[in-house]
Protein backbone atom coordinates (compact mmCIF):
# COMPACT_ATOMS: atom_id res chain seq x y z
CA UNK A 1 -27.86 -13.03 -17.76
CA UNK A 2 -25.33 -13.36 -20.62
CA UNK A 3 -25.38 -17.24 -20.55
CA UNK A 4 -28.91 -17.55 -20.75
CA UNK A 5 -29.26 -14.93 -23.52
CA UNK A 6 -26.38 -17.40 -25.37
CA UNK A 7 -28.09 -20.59 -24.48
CA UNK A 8 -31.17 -19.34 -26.30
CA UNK A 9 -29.60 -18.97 -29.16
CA UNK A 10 -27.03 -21.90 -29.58
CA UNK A 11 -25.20 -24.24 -27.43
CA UNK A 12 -22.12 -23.56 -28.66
CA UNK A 13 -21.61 -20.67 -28.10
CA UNK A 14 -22.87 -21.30 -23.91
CA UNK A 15 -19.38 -23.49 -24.23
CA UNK A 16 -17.27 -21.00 -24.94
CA UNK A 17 -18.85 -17.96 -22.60
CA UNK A 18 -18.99 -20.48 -19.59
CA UNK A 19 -15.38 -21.28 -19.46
CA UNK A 20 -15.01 -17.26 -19.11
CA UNK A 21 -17.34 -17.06 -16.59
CA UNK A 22 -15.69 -19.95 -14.63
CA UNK A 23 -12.42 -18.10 -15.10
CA UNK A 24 -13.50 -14.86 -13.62
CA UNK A 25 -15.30 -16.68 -10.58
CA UNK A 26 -11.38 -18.09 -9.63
CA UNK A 27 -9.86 -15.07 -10.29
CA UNK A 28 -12.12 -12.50 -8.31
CA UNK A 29 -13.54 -15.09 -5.99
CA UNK A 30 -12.62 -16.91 -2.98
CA UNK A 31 -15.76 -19.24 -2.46
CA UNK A 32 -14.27 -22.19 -4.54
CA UNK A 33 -11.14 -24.74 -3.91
CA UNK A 34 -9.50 -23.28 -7.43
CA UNK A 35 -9.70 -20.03 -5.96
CA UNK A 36 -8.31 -20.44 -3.00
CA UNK A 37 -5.31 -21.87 -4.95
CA UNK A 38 -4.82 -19.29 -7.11
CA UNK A 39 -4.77 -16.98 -4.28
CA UNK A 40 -2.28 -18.81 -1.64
CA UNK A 41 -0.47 -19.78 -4.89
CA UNK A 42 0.09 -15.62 -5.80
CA UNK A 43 0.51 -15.07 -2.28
CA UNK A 44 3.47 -17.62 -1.93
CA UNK A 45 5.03 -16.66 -4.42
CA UNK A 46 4.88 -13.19 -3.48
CA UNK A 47 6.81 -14.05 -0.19
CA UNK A 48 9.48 -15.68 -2.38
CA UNK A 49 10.39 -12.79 -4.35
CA UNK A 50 10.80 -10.79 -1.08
CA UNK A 51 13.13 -13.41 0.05
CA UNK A 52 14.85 -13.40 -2.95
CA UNK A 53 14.64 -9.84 -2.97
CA UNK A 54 16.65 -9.59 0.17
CA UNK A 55 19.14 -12.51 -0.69
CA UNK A 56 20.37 -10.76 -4.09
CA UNK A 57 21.02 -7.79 -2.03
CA UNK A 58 23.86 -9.85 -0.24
CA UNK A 59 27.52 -7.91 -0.76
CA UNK A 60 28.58 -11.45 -2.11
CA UNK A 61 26.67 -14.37 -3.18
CA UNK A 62 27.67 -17.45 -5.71
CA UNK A 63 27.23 -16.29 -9.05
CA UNK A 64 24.89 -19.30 -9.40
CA UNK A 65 23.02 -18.18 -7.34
CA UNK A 66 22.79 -15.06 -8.39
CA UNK A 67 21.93 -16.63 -11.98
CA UNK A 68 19.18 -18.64 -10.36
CA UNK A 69 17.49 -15.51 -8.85
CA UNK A 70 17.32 -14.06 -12.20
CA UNK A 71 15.98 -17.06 -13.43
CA UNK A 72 13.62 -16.68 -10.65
CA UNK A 73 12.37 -13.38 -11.21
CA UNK A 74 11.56 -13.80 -14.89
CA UNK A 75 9.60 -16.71 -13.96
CA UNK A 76 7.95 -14.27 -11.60
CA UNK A 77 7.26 -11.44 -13.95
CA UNK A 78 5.73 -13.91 -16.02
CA UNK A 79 3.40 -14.67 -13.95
CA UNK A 80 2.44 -11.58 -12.21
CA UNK A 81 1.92 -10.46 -16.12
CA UNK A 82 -0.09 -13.40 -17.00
CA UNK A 83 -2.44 -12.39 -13.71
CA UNK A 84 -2.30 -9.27 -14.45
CA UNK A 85 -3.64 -9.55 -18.27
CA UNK A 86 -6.31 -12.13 -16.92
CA UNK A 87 -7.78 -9.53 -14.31
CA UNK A 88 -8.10 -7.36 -17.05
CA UNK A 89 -9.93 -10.13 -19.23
CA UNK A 90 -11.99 -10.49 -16.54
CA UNK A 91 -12.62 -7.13 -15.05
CA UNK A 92 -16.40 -5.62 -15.23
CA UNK A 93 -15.42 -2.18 -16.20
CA UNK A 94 -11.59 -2.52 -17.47
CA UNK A 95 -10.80 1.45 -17.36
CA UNK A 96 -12.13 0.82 -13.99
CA UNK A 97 -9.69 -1.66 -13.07
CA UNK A 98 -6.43 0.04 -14.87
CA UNK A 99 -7.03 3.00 -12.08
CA UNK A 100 -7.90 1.30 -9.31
CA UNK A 101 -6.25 0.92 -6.06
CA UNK A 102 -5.44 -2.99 -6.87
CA UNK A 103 -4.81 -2.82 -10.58
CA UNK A 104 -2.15 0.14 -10.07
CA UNK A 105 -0.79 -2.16 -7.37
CA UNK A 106 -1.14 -4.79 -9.69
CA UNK A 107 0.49 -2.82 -12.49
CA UNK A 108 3.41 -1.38 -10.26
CA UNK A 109 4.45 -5.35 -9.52
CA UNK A 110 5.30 -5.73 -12.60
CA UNK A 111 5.99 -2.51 -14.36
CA UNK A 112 9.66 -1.70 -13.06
CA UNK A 113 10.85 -5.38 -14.92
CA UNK A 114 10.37 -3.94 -17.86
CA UNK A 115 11.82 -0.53 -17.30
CA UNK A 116 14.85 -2.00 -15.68
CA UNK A 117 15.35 -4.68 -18.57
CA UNK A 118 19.11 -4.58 -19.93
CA UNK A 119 19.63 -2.02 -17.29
CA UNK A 120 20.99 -2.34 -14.10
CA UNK A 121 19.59 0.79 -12.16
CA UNK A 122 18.75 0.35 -8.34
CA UNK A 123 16.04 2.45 -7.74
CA UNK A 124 13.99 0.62 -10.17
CA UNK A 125 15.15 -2.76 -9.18
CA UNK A 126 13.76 -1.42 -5.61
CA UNK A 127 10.67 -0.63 -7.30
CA UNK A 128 9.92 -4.39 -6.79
CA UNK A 129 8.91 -4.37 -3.42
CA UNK A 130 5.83 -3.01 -4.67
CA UNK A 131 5.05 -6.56 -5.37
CA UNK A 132 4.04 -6.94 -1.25
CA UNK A 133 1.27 -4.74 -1.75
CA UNK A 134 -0.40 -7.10 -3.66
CA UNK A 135 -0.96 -9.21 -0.19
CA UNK A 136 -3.24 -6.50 0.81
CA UNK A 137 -5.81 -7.89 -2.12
CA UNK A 138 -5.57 -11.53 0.29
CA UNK A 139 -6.94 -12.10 3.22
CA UNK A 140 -10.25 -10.86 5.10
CA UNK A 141 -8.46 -9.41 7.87
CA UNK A 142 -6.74 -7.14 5.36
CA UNK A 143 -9.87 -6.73 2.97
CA UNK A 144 -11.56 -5.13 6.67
CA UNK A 145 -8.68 -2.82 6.78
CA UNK A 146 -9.47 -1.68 3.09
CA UNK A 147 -13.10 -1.19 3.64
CA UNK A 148 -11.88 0.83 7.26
CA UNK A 149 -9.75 3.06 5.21
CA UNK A 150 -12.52 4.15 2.81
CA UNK A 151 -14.82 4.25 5.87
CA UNK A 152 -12.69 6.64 7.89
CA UNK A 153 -11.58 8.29 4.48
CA UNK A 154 -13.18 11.47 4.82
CA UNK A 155 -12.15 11.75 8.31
CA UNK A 156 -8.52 10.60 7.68
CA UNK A 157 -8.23 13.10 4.75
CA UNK A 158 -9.54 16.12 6.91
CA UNK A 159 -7.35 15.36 10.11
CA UNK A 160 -4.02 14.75 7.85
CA UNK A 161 -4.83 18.27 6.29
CA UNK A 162 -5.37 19.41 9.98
CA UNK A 163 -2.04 17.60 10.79
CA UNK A 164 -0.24 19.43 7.82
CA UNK A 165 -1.18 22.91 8.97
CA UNK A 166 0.08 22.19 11.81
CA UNK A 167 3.60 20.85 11.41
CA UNK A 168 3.97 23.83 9.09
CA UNK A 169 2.52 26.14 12.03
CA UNK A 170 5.20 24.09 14.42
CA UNK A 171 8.04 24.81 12.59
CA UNK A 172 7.24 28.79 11.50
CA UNK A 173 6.59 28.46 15.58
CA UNK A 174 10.09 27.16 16.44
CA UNK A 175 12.11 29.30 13.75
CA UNK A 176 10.82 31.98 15.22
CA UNK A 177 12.42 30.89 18.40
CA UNK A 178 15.46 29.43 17.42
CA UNK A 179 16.57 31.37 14.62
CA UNK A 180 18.79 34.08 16.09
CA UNK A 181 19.60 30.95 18.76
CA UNK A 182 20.49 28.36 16.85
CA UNK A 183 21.17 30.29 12.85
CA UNK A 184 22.77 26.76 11.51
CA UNK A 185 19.76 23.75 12.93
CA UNK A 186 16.70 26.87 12.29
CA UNK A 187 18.08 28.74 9.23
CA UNK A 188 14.92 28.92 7.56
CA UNK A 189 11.35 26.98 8.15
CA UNK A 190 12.14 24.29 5.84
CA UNK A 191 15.41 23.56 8.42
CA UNK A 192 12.82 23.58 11.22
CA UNK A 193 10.09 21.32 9.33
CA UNK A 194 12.60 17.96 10.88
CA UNK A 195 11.94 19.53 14.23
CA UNK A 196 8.54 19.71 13.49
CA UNK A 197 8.12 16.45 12.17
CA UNK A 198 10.56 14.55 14.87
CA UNK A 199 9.04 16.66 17.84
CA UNK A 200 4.67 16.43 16.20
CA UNK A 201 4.83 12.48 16.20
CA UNK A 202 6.95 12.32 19.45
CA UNK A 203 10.07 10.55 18.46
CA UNK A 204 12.23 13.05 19.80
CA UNK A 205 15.48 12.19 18.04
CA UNK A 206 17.55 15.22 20.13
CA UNK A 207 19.89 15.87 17.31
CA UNK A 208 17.96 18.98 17.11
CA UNK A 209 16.38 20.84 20.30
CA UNK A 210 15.54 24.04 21.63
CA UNK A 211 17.84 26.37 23.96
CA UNK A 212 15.99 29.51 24.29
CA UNK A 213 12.41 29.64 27.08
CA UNK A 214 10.58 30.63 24.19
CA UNK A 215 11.28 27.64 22.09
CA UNK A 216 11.06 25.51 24.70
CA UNK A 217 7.37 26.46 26.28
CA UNK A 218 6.85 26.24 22.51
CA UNK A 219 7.93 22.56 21.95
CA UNK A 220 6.15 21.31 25.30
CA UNK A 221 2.92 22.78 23.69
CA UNK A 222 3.97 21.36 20.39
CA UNK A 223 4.83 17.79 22.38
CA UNK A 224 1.04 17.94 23.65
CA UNK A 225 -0.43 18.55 20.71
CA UNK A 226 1.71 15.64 18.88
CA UNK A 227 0.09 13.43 21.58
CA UNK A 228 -2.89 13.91 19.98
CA UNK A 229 -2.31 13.85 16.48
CA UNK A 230 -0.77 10.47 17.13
CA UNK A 231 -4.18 9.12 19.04
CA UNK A 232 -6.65 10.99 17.01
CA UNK A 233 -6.10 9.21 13.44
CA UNK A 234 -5.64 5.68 15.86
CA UNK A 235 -9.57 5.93 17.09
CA UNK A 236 -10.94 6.86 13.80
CA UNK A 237 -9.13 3.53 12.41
CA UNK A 238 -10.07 2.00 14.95
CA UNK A 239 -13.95 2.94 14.98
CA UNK A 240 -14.05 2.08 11.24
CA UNK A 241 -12.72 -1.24 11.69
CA UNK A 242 -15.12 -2.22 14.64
CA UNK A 243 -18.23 -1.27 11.70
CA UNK A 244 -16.25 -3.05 8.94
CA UNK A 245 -16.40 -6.07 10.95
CA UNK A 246 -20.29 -5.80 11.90
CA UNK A 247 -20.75 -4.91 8.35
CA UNK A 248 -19.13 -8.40 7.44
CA UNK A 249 -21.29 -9.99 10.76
CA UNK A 250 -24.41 -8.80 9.29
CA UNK A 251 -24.03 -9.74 5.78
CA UNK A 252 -22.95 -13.19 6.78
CA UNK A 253 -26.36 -13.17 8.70
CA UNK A 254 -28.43 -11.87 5.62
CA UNK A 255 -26.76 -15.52 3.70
């Protein structure tokens, strides 16, 4: 609608707006050759700063090397900037964008650069491996794992407040129990929330375990339940990513 409002009034201007319009169609599409470009081209170089992520964490590497990974990552940040600015150019609604799932993702890849910049502090530096969320914008498999998530949302949300209540219920549960038992691995519920959370999603580490009946009737309940916490959230994934895909079956149809 905007180009043929400008073309009414003068051609010049239609040669300036179409450029911008050509620009967003590369950037937020996938339909075109340039767009597929730009997005294997983001996505390969994604992969190489997670390989030269893991190479500078080497105990001892040449300090070439370690100059050209530098080298690398500015050349990276650059980038990741640059697409990050030109998403925002782009964007429809740019408040929109700034809080959105992708442009905090896109934000995050290359905000910790510039807080770690003359500094040499590891936790931010590890803030960098952000950057491989940005795959999950790529790709249609991933794209149907998006749209599952926000189908299954409400569903996800309730069960992991479900889930909550009841590792806090498990490890009230196994204090209880243990307590008087074991005073040193159940001194409090916070001690017993590991239990809960090791015993709920059935990894069992054994570093902690029950030696009283009570506690352990208690954790073979609390085992059972686990079973289910683990299957429950796995079919509601699963359901929403059988309609995500007849959703994307059906609107392939409709074109």
């Amino acid at each position: 609608m905007a180009v043929r409002e400008e073309s009414e009034t003068a051609d010049g201007v239609v040669t300036r707006v179409r450029p911008f319009l050509r620009l967003k169609a590369v950037i937020e599409r996938r339909d075109s050759r340039a767009g597929r470009l730009f997005d294997g081209g983001i996505q390969f170089l994604i992969i190489l700063n997670l390989i030269a992520f893991s190479i500078d964490t080497l105990p001892s590497i040449p300090e070439n090397l370690r100059i050209t990974l530098a080298g690398f990552e500015i050349f990276s940040i650059v980038i990741f900037t640059l697409e990050y600015l030109t998403r925002l150019l782009v964007a429809d609604s740019r408040p929109r964008f700034i809080f959105s799932f992708f442009g905090l993702v896109d934000l995050a890849a290359t905000l910790p650069f510039y807080l770690a910049f003359g500094m040499d502090l590891r936790a931010i530096r590890a803030l960098r491996l952000l950057r491989l969320l940005k795959l999950l914008r790529y790709g249609p498999a991933i794209n149907r794992f998006h749209r599952a998530f926000f189908i299954a949302r409400d569903e996800l949300i309730l069960f992991g407040t479900a889930a909550m209540i009841v590792l806090f219920l498990a490890a009230t549960g196994i204090y209880f129990f243990e307590n008087e038992a074991q005073p040193e691995a159940f001194q409090s519920v916070f001690h017993a929330l590991w239990w809960a959370v090791a015993t709920l999603t059935t990894v069992g580490y054994g570093d902690v375990y029950p030696v009283t009946v009570g506690g352990r009737v208690f954790t073979a309940f609390v085992v059972i339940v686990g079973l289910g916490i683990v299957a429950v959230p796995t079919g509601l994934f699963a359901s929403a990513l059988s309609k995500a895909r007849a959703e994307e079956d059906e609107a392939k149809r409709r074109k």
